[in-house]
C-alpha atoms as a PDB file:
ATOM      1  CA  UNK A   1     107.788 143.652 119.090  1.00  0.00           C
ATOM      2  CA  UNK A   2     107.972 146.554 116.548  1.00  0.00           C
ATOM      3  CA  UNK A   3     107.284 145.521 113.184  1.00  0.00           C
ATOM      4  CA  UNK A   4     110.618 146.762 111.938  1.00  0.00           C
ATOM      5  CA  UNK A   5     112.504 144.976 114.573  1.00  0.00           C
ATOM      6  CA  UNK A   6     110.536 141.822 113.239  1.00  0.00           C
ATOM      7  CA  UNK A   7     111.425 142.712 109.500  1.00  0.00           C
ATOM      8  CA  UNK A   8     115.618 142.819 110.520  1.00  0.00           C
ATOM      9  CA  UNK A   9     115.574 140.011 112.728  1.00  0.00           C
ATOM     10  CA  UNK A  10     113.227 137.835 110.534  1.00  0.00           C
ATOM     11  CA  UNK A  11     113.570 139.557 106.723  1.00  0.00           C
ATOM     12  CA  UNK A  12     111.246 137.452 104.963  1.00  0.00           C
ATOM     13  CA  UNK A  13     108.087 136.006 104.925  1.00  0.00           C
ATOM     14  CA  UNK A  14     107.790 132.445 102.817  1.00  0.00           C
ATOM     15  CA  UNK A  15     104.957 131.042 101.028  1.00  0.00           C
ATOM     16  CA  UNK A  16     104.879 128.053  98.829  1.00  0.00           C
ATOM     17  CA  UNK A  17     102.313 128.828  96.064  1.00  0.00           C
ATOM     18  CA  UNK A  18     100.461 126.051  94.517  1.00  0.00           C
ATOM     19  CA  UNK A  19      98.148 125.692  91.005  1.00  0.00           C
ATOM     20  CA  UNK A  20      97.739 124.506  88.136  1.00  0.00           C
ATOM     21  CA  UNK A  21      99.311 125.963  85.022  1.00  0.00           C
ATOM     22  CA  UNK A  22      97.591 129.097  83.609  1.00  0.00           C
ATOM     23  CA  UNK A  23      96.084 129.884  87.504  1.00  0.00           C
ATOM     24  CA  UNK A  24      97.089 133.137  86.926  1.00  0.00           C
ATOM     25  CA  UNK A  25      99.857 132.523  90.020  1.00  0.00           C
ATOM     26  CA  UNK A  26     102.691 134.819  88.773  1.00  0.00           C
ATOM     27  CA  UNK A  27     100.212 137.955  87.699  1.00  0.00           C
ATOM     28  CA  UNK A  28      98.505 137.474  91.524  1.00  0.00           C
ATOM     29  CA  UNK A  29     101.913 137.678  92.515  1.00  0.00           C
ATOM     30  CA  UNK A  30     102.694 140.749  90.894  1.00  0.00           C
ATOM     31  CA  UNK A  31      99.848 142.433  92.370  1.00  0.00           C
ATOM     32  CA  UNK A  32     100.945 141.431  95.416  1.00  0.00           C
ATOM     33  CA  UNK A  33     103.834 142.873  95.018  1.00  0.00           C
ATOM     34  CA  UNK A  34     103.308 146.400  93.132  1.00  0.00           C
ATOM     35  CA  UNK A  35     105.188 144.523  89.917  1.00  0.00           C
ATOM     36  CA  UNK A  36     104.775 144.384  86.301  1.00  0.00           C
ATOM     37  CA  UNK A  37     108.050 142.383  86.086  1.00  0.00           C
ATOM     38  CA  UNK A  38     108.527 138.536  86.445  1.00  0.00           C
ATOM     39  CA  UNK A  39     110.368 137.606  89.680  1.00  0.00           C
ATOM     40  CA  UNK A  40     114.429 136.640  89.752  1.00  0.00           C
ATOM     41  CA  UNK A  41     114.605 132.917  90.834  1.00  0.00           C
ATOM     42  CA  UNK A  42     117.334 132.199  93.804  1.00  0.00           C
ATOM     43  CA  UNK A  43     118.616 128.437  94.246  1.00  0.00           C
ATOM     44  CA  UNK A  44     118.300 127.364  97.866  1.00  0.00           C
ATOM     45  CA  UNK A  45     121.845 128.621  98.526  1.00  0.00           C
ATOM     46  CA  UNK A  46     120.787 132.131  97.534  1.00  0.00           C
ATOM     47  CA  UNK A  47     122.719 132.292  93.980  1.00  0.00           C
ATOM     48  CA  UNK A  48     120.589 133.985  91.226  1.00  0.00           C
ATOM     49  CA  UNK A  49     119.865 131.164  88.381  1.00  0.00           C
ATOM     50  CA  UNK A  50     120.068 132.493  84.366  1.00  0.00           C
ATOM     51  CA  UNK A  51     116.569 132.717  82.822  1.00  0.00           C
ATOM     52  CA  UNK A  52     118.445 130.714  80.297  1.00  0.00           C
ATOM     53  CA  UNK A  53     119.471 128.038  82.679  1.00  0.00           C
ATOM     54  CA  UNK A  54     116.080 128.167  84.024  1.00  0.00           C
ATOM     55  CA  UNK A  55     114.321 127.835  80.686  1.00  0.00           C
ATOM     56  CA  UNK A  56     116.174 124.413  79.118  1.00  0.00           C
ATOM     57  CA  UNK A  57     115.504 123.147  82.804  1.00  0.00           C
ATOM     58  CA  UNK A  58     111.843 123.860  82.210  1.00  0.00           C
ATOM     59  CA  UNK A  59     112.008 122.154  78.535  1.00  0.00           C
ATOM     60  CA  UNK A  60     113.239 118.607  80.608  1.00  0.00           C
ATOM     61  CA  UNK A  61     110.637 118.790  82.535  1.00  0.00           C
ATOM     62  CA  UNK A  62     112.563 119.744  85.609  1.00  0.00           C
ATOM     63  CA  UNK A  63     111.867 122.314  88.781  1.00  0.00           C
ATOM     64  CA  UNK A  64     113.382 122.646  92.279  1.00  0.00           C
ATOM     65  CA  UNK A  65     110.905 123.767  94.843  1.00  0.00           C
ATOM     66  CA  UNK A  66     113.867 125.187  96.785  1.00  0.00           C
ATOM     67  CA  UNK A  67     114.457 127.744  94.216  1.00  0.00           C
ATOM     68  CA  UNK A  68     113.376 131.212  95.530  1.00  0.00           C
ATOM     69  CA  UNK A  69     111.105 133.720  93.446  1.00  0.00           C
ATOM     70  CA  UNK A  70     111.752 137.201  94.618  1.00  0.00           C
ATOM     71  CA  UNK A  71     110.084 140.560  93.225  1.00  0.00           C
ATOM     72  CA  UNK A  72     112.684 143.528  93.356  1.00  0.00           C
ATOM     73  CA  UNK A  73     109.845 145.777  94.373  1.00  0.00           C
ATOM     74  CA  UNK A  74     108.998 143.787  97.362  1.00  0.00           C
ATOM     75  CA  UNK A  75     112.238 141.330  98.423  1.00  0.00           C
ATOM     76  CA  UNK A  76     110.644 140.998 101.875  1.00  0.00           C
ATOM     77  CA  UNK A  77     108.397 138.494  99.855  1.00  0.00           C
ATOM     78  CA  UNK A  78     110.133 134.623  99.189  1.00  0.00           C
ATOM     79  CA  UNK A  79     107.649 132.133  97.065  1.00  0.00           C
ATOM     80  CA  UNK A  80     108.011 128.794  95.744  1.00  0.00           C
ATOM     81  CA  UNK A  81     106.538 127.313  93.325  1.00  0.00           C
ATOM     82  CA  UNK A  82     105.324 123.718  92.993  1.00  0.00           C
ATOM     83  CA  UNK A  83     105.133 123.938  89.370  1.00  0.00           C
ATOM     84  CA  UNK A  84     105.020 120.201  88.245  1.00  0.00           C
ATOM     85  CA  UNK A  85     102.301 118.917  91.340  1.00  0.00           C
ATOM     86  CA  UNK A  86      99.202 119.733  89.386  1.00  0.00           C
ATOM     87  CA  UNK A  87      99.942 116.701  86.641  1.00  0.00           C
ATOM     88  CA  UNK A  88      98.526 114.845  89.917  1.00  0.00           C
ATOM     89  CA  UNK A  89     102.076 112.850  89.583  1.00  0.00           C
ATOM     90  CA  UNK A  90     103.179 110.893  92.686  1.00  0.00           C
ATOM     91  CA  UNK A  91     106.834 111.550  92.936  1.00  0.00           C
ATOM     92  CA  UNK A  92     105.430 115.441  92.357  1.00  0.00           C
ATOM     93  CA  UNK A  93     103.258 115.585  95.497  1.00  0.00           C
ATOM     94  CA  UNK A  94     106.059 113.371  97.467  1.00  0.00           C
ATOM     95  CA  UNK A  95     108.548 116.396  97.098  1.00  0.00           C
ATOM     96  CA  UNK A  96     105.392 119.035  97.890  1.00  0.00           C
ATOM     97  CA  UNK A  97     105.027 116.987 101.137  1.00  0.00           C
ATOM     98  CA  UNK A  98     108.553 116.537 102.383  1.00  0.00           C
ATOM     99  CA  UNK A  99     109.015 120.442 101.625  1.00  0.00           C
ATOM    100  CA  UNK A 100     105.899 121.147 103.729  1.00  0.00           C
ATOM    101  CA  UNK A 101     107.186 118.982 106.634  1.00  0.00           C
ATOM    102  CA  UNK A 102     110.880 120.219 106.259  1.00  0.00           C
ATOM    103  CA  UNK A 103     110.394 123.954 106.120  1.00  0.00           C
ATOM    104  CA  UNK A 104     108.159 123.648 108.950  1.00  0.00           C
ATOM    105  CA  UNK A 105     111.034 121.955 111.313  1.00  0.00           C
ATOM    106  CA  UNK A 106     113.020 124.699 110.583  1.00  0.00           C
ATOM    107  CA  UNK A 107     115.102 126.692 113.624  1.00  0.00           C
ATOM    108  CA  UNK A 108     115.410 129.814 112.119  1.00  0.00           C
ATOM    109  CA  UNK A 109     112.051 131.905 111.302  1.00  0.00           C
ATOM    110  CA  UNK A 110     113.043 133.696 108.371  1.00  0.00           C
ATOM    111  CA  UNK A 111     113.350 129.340 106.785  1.00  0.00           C
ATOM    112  CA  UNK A 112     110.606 128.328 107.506  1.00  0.00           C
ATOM    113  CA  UNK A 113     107.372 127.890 105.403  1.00  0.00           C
ATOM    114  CA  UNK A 114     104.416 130.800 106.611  1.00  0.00           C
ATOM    115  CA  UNK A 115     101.994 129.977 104.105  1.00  0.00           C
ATOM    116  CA  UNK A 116     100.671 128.503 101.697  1.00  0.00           C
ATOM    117  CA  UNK A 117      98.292 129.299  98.773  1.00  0.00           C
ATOM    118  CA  UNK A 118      96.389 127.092  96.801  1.00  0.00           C
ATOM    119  CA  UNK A 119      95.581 128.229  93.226  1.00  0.00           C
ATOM    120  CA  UNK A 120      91.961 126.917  91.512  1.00  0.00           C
ATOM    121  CA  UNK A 121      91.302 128.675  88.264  1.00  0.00           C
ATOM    122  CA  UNK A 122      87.505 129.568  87.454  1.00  0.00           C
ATOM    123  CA  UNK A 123      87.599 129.494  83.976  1.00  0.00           C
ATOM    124  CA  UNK A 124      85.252 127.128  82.236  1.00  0.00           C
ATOM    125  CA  UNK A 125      87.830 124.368  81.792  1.00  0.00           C
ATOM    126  CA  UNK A 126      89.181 124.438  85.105  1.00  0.00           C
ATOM    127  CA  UNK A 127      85.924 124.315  87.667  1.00  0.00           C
ATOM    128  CA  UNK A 128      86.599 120.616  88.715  1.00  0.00           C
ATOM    129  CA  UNK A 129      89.026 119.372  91.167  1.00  0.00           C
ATOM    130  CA  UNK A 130      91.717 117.602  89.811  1.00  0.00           C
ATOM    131  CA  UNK A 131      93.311 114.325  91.308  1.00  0.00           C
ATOM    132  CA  UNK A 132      96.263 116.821  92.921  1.00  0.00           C
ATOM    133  CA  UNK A 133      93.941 118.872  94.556  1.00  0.00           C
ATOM    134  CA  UNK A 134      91.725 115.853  95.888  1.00  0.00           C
ATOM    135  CA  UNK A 135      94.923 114.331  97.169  1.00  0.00           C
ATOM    136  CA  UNK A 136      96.439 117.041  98.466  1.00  0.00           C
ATOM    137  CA  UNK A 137      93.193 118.382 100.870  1.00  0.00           C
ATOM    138  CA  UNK A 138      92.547 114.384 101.931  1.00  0.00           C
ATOM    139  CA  UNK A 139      96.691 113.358 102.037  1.00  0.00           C
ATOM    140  CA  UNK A 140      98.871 116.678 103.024  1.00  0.00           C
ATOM    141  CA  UNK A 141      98.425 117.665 106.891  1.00  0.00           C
ATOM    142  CA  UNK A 142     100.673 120.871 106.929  1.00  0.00           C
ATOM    143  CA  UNK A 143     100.243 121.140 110.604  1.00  0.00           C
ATOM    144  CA  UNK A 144     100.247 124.608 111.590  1.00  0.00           C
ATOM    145  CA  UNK A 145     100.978 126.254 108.343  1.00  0.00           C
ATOM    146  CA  UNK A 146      97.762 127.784 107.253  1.00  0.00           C
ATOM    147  CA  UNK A 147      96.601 127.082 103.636  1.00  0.00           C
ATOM    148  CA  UNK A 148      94.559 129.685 101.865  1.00  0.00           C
ATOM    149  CA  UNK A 149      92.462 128.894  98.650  1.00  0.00           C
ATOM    150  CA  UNK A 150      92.721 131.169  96.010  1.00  0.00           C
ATOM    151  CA  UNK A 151      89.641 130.806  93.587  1.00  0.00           C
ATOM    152  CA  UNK A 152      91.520 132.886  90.675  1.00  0.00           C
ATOM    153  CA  UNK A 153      90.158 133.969  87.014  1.00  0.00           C
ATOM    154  CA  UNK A 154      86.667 134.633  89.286  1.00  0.00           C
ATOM    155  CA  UNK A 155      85.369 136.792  86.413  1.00  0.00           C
ATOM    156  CA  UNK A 156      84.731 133.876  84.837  1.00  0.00           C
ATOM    157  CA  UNK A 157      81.737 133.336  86.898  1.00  0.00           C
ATOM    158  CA  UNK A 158      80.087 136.862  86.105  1.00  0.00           C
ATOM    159  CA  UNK A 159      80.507 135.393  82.371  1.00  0.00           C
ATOM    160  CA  UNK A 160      78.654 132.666  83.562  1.00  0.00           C
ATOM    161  CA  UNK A 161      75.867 134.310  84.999  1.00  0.00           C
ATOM    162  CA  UNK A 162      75.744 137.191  82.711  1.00  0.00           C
ATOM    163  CA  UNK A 163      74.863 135.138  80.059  1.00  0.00           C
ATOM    164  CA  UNK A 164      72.164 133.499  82.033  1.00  0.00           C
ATOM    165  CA  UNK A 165      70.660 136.893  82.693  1.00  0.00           C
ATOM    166  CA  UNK A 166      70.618 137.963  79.021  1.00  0.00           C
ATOM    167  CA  UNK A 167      68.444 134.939  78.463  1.00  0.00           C
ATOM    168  CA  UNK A 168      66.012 135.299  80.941  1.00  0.00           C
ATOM    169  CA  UNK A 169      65.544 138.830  78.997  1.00  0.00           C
ATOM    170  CA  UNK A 170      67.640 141.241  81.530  1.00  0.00           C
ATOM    171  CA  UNK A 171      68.727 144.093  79.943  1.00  0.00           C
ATOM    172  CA  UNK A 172      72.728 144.007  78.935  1.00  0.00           C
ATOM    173  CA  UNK A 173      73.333 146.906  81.145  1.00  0.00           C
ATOM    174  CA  UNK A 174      71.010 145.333  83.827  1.00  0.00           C
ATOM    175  CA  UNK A 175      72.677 142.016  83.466  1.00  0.00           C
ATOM    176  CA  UNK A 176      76.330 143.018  83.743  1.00  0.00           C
ATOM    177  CA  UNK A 177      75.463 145.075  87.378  1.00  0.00           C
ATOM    178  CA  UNK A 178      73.925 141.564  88.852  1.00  0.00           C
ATOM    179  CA  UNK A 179      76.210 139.581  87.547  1.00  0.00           C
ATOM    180  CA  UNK A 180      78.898 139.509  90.065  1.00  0.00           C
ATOM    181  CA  UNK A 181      76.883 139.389  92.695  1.00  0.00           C
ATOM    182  CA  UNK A 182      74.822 135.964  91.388  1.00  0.00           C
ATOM    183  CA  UNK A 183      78.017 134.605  90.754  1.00  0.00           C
ATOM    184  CA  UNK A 184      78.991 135.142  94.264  1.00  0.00           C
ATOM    185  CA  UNK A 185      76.160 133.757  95.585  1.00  0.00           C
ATOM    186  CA  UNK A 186      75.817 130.998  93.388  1.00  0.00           C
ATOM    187  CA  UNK A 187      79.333 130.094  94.267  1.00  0.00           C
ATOM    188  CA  UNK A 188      78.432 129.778  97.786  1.00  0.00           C
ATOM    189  CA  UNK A 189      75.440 127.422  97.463  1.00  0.00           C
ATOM    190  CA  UNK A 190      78.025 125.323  94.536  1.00  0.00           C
ATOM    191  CA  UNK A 191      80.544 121.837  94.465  1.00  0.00           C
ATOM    192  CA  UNK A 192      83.777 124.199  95.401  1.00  0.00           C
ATOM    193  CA  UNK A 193      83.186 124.944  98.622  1.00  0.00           C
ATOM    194  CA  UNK A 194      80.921 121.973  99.571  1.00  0.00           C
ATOM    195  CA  UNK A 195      84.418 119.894  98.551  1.00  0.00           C
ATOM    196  CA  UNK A 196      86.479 121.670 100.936  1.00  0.00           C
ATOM    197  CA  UNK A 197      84.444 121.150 103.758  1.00  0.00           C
ATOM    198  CA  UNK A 198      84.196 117.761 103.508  1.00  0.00           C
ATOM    199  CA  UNK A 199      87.852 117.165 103.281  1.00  0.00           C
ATOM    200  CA  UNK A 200      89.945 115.864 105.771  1.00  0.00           C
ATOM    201  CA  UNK A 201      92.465 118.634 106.216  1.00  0.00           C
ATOM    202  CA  UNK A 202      90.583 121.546 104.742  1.00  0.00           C
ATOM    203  CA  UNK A 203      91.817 125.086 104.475  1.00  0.00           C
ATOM    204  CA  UNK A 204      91.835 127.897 107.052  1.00  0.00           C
ATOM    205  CA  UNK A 205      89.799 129.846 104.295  1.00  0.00           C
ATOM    206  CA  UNK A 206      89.316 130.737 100.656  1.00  0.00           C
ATOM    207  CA  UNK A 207      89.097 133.992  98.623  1.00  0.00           C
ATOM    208  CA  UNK A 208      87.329 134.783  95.171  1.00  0.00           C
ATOM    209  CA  UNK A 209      89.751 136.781  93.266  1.00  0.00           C
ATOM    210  CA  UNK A 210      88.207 138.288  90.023  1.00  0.00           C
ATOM    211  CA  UNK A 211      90.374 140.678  87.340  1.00  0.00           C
ATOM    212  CA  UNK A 212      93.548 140.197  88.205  1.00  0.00           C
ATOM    213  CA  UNK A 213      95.182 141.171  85.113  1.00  0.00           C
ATOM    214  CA  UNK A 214      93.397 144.401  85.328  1.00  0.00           C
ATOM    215  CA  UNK A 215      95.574 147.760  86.021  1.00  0.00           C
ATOM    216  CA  UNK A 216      93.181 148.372  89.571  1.00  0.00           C
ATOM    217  CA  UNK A 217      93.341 144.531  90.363  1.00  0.00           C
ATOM    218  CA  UNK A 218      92.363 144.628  94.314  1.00  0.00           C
ATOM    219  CA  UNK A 219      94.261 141.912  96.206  1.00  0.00           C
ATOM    220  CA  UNK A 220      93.258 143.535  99.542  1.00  0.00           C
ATOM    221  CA  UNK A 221      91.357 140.696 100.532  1.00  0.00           C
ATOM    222  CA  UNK A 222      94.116 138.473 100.134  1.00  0.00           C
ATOM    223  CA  UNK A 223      96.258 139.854 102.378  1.00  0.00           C
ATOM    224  CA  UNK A 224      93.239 140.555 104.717  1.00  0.00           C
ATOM    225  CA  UNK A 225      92.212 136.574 104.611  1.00  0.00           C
ATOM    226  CA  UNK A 226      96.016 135.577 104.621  1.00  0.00           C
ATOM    227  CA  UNK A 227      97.220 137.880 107.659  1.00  0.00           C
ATOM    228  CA  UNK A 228      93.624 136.173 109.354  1.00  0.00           C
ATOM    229  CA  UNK A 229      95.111 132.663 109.661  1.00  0.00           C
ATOM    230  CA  UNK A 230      98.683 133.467 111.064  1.00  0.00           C
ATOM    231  CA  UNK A 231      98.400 132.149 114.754  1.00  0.00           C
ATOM    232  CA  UNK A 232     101.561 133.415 115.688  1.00  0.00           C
ATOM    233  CA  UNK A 233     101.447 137.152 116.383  1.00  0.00           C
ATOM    234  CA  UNK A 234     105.545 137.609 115.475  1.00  0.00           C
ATOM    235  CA  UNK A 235     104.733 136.133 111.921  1.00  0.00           C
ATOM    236  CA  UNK A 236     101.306 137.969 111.475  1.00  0.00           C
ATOM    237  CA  UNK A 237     103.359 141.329 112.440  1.00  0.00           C
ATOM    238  CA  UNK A 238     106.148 140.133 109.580  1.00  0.00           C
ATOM    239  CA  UNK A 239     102.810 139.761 107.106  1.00  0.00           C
ATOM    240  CA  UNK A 240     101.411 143.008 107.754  1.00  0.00           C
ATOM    241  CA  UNK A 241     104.491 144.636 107.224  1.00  0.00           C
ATOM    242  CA  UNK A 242     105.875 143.325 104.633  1.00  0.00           C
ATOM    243  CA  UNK A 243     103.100 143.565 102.082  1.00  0.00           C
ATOM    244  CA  UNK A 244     102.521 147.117 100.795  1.00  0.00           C
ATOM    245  CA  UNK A 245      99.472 147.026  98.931  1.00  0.00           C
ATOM    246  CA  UNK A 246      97.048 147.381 101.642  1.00  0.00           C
ATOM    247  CA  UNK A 247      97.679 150.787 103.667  1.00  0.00           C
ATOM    248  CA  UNK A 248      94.205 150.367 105.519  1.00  0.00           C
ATOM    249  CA  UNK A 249      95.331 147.347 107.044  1.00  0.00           C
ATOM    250  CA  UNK A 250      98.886 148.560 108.380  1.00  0.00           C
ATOM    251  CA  UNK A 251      96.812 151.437 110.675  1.00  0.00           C
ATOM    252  CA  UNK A 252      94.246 148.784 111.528  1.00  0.00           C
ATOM    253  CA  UNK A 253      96.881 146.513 112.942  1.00  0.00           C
ATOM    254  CA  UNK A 254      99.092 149.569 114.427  1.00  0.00           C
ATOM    255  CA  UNK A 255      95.580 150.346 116.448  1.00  0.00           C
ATOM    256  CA  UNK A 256      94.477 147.479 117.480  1.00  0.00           C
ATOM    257  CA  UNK A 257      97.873 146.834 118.788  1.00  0.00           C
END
């Protein structure tokens, strides 16, 4: 089907997005969608919700998983947010499950849940799984909704090692050019991904995503390891053309189709 046929007869692609506070969710989202601005939140009936309205809801502690973020510069995009789950909270991951399993029944496409992407921050505070995350990869079968791992604030890492460099007497110049790439491997060989292979429902895959908040932030291999997982070629062809920020891709698909 051509992808602009898919993009009026589906309109939008849906992914819950899951983290911890200060993941760095919202500014991967941005990136994702060619934004500097924060998205406009939708309830589930499609009525735009007052930043006011949405900020003394925040203050009570409250947050609807139905509501809708939505970038202007890319509407074809719909996320939710599980903001709440990562206290570990049992009535929290209750709601994250029941929206898993009832997006997923859903008879129209354009409803249903796509994808979902799991936020774990790199910074020094933040390397250890949490109770959410340990219940959610041994607990939450999503069934055939993939889930990607996003290893965010990855920079953190080259901090890591550059400082481990500098003592064993590299140069500072020397040590900031092998820095990422000890990081990298170092990360391979460590207690991240060791954890989510031994889980019970582990992901479809996981992606290291360093400098985000820089101005050339690259999320192409986000939407590379993201359009990788979609089974379903109608949904994969939605993906690719809905996100703009990597061309290369588009022309990849368009020839190998």
């Amino acid at each position: 089907m051509d992808p602009t046929k898919i993009r009026q007869k589906i309109r939008r692609f849906r992914i819950l997005v899951i983290g911890r506070a200060n993941a760095g969710k919202t500014t991967i989202l941005q990136r994702v969608c060619n934004s500097r601005d924060n998205p406009e939140i939708y309830n589930g009936a499609g009525k735009k919700i007052d930043s006011a309205v949405l900020t003394a809801s925040r203050e009570r502690g409250e947050h609807d998983i139905e509501n809708e973020m939505v970038f202007q510069s890319n509407p074809g995009f719909v996320f939710h947010d599980s903001r709440g789950f990562e206290a570990g909270g049992e009535s929290e991951f209750i709601k994250v499950k029941e929206f898993i399993a009832a997006r997923s029944k859903e008879t129209k496409l354009e409803n249903r849940l796509h994808a979902i992407w799991y936020c774990i921050p790199m910074d020094e505070a933040s390397r250890s799984f949490t109770q959410a995350e340990n219940k959610f990869f041994s607990q939450c079968d999503t069934g055939s909704i993939p889930v990607i791992v996003l290893f965010t604030k990855f920079d953190a890492l080259y901090d890591v090692e550059f400082r481990k460099l500098r003592q064993e007497g590299k140069p500072r110049k020397d040590a900031k050019e092998l820095a990422p790439k000890r990081a990298e491997d170092s990360f391979a060989k460590g207690q991240q991904l060791k954890f989510l292979k031994d889980v019970r429902w582990p992901p479809k895959c996981h992606v290291c995503l360093p400098d985000m908040d820089k101005d050339d932030a690259d999320c192409g291999p986000l939407i590379e390891r993201t359009a990788g997982t979609l089974d379903d070629e109608v949904v994969e062809q939605l993906f690719v053309s809905t996100q703009k920020t990597n061309l290369g891709l588009c022309m990849k698909y368009a020839a190998e189709r």
